[in-house]
N, C-alpha and C. Protein backbone atom coordinates (compact mmCIF):
# COMPACT_ATOMS: atom_id res chain seq x y z
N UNK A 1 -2.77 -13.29 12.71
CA UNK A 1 -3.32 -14.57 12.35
C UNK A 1 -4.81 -14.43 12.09
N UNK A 2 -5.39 -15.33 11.27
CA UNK A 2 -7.15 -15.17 11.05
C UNK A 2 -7.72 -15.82 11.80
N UNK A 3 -8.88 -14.63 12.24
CA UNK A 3 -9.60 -15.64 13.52
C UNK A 3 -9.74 -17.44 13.35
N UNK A 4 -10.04 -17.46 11.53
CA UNK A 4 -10.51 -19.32 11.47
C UNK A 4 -8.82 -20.17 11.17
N UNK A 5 -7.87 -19.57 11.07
CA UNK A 5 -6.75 -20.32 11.31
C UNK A 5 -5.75 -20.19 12.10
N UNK A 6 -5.09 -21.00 12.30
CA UNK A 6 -3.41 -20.28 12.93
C UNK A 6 -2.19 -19.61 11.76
N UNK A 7 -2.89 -19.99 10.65
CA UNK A 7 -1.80 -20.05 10.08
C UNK A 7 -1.08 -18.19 9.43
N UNK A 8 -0.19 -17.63 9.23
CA UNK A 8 0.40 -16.57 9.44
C UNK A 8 -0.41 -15.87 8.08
N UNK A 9 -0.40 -14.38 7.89
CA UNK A 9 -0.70 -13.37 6.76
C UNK A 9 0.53 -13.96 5.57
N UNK A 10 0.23 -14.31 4.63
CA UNK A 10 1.48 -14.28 3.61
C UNK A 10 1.40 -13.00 2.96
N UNK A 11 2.47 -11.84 3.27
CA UNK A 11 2.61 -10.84 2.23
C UNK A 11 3.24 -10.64 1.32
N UNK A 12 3.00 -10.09 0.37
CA UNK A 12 4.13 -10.30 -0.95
C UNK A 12 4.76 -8.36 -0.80
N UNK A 13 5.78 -8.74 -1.19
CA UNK A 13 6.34 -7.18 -1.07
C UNK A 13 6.88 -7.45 -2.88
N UNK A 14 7.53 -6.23 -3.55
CA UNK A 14 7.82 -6.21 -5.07
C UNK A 14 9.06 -5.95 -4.75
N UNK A 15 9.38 -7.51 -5.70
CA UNK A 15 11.01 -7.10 -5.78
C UNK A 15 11.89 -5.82 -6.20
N UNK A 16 11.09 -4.85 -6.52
CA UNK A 16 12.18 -3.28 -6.61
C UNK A 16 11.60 -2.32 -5.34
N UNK A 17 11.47 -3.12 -4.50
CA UNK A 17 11.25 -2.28 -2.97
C UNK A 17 13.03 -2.44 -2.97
N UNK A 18 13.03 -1.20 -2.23
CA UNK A 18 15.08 -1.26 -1.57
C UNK A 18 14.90 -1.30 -0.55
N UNK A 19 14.23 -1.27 0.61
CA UNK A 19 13.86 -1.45 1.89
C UNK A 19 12.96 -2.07 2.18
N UNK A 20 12.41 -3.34 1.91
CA UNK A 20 10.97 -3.57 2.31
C UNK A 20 11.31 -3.82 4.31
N UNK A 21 10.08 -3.30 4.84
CA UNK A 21 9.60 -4.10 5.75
C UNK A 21 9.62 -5.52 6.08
N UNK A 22 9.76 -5.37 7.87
CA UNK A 22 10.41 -6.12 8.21
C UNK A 22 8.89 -7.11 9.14
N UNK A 23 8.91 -8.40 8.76
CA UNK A 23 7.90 -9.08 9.02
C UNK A 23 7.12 -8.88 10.77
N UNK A 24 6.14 -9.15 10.82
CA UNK A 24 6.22 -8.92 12.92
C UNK A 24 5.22 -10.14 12.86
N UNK A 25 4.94 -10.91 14.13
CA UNK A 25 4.96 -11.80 14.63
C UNK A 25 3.34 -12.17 13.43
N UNK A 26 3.08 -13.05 13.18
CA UNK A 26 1.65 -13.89 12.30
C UNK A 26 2.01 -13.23 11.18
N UNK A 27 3.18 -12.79 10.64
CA UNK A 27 3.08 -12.58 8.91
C UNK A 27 4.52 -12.68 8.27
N UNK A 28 4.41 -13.58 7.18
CA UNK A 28 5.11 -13.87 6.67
C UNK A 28 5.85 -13.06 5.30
N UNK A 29 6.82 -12.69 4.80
CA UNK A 29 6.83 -11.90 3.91
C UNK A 29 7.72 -12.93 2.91
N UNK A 30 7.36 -12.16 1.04
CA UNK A 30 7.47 -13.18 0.23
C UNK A 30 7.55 -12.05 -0.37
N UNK A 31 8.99 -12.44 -1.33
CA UNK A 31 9.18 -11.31 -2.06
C UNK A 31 8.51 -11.76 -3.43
N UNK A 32 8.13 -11.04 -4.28
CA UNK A 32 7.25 -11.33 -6.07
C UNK A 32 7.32 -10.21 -6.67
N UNK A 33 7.24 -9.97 -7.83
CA UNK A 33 7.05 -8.99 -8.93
C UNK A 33 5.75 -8.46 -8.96
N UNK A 34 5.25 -7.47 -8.83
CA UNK A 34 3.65 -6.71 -8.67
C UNK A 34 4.02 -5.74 -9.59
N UNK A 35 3.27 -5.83 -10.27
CA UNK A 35 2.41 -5.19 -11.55
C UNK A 35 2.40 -3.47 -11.14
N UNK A 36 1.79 -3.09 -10.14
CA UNK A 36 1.71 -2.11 -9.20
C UNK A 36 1.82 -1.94 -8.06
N UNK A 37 2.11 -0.99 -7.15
CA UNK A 37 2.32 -1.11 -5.86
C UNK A 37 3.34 -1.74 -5.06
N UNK A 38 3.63 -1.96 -3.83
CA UNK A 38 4.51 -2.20 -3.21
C UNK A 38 4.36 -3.44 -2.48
N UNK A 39 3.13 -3.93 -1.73
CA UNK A 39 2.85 -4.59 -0.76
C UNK A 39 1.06 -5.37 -0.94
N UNK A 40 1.34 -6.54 -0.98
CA UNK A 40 -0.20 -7.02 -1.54
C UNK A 40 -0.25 -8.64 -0.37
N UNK A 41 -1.21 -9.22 -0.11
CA UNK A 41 -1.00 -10.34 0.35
C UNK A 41 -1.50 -11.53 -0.52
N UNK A 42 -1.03 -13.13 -0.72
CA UNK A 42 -1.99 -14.04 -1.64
C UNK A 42 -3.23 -13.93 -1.98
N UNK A 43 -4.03 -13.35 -0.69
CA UNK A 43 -5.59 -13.63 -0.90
C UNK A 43 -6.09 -12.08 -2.28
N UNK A 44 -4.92 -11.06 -1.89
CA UNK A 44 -5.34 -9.80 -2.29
C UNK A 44 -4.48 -9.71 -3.43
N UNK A 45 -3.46 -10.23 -3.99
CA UNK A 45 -2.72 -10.12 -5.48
C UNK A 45 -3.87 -9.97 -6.53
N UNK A 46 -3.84 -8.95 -7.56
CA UNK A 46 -4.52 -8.58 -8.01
C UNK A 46 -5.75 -7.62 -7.88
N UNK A 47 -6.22 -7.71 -6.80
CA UNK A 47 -7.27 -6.88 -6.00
C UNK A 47 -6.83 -5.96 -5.49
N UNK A 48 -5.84 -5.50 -4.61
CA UNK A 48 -5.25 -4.39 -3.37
C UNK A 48 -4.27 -4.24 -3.57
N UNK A 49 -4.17 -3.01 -2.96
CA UNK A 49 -2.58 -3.03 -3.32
C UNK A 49 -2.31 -1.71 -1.92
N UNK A 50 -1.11 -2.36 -1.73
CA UNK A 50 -0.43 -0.83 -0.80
C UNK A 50 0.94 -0.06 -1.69
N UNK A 51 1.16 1.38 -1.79
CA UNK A 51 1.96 1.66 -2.03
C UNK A 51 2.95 2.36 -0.59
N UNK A 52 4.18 2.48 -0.83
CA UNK A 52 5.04 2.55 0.56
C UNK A 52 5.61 3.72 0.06
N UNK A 53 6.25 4.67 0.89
CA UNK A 53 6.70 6.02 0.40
C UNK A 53 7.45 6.42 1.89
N UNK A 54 8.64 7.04 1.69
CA UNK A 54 9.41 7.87 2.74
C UNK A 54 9.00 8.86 2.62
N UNK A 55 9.37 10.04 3.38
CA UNK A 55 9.21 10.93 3.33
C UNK A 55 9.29 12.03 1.85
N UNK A 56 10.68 11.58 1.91
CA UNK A 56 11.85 11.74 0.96
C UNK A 56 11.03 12.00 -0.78
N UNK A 57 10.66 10.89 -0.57
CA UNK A 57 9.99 9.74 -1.69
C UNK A 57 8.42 10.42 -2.15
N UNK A 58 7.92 10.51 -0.70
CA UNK A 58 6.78 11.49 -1.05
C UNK A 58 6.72 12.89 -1.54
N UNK A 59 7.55 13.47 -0.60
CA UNK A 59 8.02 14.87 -1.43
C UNK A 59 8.26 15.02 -2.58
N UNK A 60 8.87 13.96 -2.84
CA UNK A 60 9.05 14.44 -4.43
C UNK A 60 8.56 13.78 -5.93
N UNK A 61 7.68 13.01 -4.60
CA UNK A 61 6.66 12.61 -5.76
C UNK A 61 5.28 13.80 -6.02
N UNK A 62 4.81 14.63 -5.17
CA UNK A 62 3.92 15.52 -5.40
C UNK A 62 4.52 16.48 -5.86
N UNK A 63 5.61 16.48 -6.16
CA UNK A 63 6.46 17.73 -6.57
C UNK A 63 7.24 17.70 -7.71
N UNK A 64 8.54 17.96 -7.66
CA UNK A 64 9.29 17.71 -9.38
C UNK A 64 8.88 16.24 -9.95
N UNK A 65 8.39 15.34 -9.64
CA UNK A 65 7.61 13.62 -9.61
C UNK A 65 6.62 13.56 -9.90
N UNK A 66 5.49 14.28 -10.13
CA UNK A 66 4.17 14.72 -9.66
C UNK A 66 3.61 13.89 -11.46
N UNK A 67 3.78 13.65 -12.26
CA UNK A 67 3.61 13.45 -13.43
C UNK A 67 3.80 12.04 -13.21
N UNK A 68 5.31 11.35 -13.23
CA UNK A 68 5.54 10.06 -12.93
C UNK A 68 4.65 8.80 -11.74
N UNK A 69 4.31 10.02 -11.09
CA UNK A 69 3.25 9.79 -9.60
C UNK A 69 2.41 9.30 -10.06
N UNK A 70 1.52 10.46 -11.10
CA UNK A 70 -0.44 10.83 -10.98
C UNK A 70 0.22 9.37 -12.03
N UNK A 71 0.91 8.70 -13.02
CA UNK A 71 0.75 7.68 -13.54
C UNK A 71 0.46 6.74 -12.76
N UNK A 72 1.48 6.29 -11.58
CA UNK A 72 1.47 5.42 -10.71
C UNK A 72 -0.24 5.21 -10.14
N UNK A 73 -0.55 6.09 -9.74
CA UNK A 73 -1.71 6.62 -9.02
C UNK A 73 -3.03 5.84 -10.18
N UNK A 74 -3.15 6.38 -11.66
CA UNK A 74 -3.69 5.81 -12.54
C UNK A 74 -3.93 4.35 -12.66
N UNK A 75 -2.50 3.80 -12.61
CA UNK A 75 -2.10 2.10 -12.48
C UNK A 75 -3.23 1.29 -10.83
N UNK A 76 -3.12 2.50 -10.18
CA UNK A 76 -3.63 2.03 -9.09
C UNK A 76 -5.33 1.76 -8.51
N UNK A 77 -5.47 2.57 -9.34
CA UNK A 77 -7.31 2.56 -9.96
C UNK A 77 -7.91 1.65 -10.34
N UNK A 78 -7.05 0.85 -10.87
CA UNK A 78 -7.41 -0.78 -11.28
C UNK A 78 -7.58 -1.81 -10.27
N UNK A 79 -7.39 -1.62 -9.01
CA UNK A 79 -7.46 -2.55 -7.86
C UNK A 79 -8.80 -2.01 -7.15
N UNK A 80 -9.32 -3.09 -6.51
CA UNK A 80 -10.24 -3.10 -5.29
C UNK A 80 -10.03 -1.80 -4.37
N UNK A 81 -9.17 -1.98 -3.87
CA UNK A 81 -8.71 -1.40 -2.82
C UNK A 81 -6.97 -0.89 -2.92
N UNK A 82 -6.93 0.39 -2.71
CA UNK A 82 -5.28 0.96 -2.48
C UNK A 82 -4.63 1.89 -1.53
N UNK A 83 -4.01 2.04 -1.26
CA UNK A 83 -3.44 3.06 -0.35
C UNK A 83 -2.01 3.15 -0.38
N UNK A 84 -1.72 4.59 -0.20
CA UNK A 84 -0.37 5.07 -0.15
C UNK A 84 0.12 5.09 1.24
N UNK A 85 1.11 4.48 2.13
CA UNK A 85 1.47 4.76 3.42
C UNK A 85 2.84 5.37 3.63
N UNK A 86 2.72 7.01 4.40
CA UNK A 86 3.89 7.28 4.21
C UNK A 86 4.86 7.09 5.18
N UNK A 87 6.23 7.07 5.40
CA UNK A 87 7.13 6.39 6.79
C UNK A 87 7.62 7.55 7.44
N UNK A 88 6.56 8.90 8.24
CA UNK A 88 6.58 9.97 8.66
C UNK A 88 5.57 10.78 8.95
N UNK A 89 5.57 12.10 9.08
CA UNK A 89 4.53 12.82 9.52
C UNK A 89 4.09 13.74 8.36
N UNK A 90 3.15 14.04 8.47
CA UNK A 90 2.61 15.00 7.37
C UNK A 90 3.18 16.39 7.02
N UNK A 91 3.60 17.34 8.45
CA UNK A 91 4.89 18.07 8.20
C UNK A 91 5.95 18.24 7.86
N UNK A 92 6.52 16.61 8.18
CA UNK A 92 7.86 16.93 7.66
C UNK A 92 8.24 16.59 6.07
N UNK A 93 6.92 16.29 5.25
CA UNK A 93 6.14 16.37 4.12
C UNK A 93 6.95 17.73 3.47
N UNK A 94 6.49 19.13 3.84
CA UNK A 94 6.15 20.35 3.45
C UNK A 94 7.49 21.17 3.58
N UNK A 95 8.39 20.54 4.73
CA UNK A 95 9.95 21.01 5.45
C UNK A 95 10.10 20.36 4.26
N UNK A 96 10.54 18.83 4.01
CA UNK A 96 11.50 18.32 3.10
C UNK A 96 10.95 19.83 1.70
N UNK A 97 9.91 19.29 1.35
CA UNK A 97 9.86 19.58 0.05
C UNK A 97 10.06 21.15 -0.03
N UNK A 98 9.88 21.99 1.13
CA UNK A 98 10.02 23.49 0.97
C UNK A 98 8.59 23.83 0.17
N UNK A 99 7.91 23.36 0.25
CA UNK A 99 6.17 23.79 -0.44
C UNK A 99 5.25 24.12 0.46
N UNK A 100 4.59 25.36 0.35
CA UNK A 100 3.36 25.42 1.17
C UNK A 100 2.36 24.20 2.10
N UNK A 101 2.43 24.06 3.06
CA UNK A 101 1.17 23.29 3.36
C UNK A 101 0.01 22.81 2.79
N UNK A 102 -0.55 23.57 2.53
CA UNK A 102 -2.00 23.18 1.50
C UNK A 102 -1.63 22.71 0.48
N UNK A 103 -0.41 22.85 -0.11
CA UNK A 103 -0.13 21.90 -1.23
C UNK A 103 0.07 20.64 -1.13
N UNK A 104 0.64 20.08 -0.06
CA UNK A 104 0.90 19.16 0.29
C UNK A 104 -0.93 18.53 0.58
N UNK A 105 -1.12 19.34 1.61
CA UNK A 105 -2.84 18.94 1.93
C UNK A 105 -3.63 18.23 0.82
N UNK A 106 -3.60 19.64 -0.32
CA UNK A 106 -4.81 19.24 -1.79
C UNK A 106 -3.95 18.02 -2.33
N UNK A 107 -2.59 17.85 -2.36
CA UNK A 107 -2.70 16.60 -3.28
C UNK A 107 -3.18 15.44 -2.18
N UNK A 108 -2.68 15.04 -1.05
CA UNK A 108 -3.23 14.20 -0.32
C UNK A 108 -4.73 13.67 -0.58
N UNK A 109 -5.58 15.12 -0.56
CA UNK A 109 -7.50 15.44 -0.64
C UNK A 109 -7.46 14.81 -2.53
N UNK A 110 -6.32 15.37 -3.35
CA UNK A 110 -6.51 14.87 -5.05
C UNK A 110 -6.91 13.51 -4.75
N UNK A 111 -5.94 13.01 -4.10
CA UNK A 111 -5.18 11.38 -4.54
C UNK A 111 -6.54 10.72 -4.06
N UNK A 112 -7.29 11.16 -3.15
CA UNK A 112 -8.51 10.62 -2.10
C UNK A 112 -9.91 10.46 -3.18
N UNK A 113 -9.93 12.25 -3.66
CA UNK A 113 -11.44 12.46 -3.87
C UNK A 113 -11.07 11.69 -5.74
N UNK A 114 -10.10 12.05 -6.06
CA UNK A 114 -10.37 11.59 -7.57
C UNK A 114 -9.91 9.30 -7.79
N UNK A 115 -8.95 9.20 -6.82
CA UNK A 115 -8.88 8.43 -7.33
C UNK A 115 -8.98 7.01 -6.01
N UNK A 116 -9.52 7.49 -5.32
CA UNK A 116 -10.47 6.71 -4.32
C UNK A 116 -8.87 6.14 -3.53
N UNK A 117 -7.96 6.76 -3.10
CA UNK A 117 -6.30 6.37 -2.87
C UNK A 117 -6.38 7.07 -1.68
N UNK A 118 -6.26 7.09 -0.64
CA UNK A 118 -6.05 7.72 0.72
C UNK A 118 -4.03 7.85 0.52
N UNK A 119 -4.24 9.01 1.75
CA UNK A 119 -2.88 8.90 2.12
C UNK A 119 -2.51 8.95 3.32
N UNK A 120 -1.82 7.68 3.75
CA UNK A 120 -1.95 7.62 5.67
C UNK A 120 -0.63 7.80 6.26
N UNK A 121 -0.59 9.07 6.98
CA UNK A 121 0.75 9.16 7.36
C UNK A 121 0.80 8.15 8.73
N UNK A 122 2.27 7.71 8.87
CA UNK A 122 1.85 6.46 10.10
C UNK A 122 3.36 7.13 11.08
N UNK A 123 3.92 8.25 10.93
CA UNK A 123 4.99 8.43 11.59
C UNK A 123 6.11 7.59 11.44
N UNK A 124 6.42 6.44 11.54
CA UNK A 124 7.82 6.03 11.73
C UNK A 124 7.78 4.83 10.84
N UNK A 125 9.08 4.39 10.85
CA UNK A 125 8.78 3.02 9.38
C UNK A 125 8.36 1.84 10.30
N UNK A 126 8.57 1.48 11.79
CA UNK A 126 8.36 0.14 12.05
C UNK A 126 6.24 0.68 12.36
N UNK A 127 6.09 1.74 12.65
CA UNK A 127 4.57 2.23 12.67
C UNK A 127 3.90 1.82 11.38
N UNK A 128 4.44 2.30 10.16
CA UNK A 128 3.71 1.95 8.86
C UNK A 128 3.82 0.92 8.45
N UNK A 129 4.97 -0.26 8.45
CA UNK A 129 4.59 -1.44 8.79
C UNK A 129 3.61 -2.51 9.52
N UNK A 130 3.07 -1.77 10.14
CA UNK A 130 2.45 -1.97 11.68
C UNK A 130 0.51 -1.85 10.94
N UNK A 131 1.08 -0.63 10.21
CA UNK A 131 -0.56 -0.18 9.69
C UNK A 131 -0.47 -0.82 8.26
N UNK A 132 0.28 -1.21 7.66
CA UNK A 132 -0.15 -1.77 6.16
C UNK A 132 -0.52 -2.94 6.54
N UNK A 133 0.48 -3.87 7.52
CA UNK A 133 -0.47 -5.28 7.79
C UNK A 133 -1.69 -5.09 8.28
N UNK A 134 -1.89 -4.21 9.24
CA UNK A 134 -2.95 -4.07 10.03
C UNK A 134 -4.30 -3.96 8.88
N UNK A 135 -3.73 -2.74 7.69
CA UNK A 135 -4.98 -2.97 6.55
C UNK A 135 -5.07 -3.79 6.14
N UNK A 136 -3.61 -4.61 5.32
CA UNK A 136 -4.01 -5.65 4.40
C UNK A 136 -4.54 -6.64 4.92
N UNK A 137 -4.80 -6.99 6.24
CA UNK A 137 -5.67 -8.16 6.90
C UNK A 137 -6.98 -7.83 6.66
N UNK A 138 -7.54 -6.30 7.13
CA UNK A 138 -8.59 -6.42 7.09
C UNK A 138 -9.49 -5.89 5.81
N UNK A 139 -8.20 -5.97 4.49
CA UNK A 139 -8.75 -6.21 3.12
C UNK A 139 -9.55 -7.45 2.99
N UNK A 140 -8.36 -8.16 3.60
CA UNK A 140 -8.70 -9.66 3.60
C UNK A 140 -9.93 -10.17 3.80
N UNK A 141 -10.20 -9.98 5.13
CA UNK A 141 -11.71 -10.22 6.21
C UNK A 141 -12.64 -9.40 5.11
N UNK A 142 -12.61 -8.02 4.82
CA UNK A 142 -13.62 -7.71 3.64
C UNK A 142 -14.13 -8.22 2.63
N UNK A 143 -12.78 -8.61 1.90
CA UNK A 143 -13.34 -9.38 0.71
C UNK A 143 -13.57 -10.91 0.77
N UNK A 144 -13.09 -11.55 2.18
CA UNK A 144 -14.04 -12.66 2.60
C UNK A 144 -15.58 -12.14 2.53
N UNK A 145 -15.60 -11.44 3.52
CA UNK A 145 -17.00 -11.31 3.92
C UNK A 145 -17.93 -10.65 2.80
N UNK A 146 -17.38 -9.90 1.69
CA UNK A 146 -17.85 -9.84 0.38
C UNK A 146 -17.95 -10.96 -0.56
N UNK A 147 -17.42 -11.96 -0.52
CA UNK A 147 -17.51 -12.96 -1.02
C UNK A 147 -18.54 -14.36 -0.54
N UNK A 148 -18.95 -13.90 0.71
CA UNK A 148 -19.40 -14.80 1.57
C UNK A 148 -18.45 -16.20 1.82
N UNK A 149 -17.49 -15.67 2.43
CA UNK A 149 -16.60 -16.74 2.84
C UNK A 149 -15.64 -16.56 2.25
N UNK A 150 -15.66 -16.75 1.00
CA UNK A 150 -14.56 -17.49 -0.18
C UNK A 150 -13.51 -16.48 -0.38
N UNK A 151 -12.26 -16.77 0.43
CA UNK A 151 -11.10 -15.59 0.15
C UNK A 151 -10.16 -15.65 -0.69
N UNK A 152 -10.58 -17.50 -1.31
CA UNK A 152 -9.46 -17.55 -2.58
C UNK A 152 -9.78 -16.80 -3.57
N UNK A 153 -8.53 -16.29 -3.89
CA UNK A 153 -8.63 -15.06 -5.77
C UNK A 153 -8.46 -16.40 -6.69
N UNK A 154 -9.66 -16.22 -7.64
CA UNK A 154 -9.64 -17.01 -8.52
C UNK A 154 -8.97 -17.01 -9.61
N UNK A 155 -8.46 -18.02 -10.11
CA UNK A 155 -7.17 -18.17 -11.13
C UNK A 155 -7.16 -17.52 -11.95
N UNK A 156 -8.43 -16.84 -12.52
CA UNK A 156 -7.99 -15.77 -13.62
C UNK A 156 -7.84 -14.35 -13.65
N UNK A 157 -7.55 -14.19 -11.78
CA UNK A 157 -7.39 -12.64 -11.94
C UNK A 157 -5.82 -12.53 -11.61
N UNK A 158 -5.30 -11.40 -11.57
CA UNK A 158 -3.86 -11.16 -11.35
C UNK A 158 -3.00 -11.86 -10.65
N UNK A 159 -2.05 -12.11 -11.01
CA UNK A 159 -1.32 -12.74 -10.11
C UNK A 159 0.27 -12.22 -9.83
N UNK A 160 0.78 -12.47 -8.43
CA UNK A 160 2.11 -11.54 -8.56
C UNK A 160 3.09 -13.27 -8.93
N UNK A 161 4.32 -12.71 -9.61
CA UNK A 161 5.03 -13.54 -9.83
C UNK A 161 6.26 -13.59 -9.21
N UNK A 162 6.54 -14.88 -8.40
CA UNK A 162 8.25 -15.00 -7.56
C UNK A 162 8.91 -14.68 -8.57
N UNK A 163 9.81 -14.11 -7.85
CA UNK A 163 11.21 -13.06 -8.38
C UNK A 163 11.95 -14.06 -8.03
């Protein structure tokens, strides 16, 4: 909840998530169509964005995916703020995919130094749930407090659309 209301986080998840996350207590989830990414809240549609990734998902996106990815990744450059969260550990990254370590490492360090995209492993899926709200709130509080106050996105920037 925000310190100046009671009222809950509204998150929007994209209707071609096959698993989205499962809401926890002050946030509400709302499914919409996003342009990019996986996970955005009202105040942040258009501005932020989270992308969500399994293990699975990650592996083989730095890998036989790695093309289809660095696009995704491109698309994602256009927001304020982004991040990739993966639903596991950074090893079992390198097991799935059968690739060296450091490969796994440098694209993580790519995705960071070139396109300002972190990659946060959070261990388990109800954990990375746990940490995408935990960011997208305090996107929120940022771009309040960058705004001096004002957390409404104004009507002419992006908007996600109900599915």
């Amino acid at each position: 909840m925000s310190k100046k209301t009671s009222e809950p986080m509204v998150c929007l998840w994209d209707q071609r998530e096959k698993q989205p996350w499962d809401a926890i207590p002050g946030v509400v989830m709302r499914r919409v169509y996003l342009d990019a990414g996986d996970y955005t809240t009202e105040i942040l549609q258009g501005r932020a964005v989270l992308e969500r990734k399994s293990i699975e998902d990650f592996a083989s996106s730095i890998t036989h995916g790695r093309e289809r990815f660095e696009d995704e990744i491109r698309r994602l450059r256009g927001y304020w703020r982004r991040a990739i969260i993966v639903e596991g550990e950074i090893g079992e990254v390198w097991r799935t995919a059968a690739v060296h370590p450091h490969s796994v490492i440098g694209s993580c360090a790519s995705f960071l130094a070139r396109s300002d995209c972190p990659v946060l492993f959070a261990g388990t899926r109800l954990a990375a749930a746990r940490l995408a709200f935990g960011v997208l709130r305090r996107w929120e509080e940022r771009l309040e407090a960058e705004r001096g106050g004002q957390a409404a996105v104004s009507p002419n920037e992006g908007k996600a659309v109900d599915a």
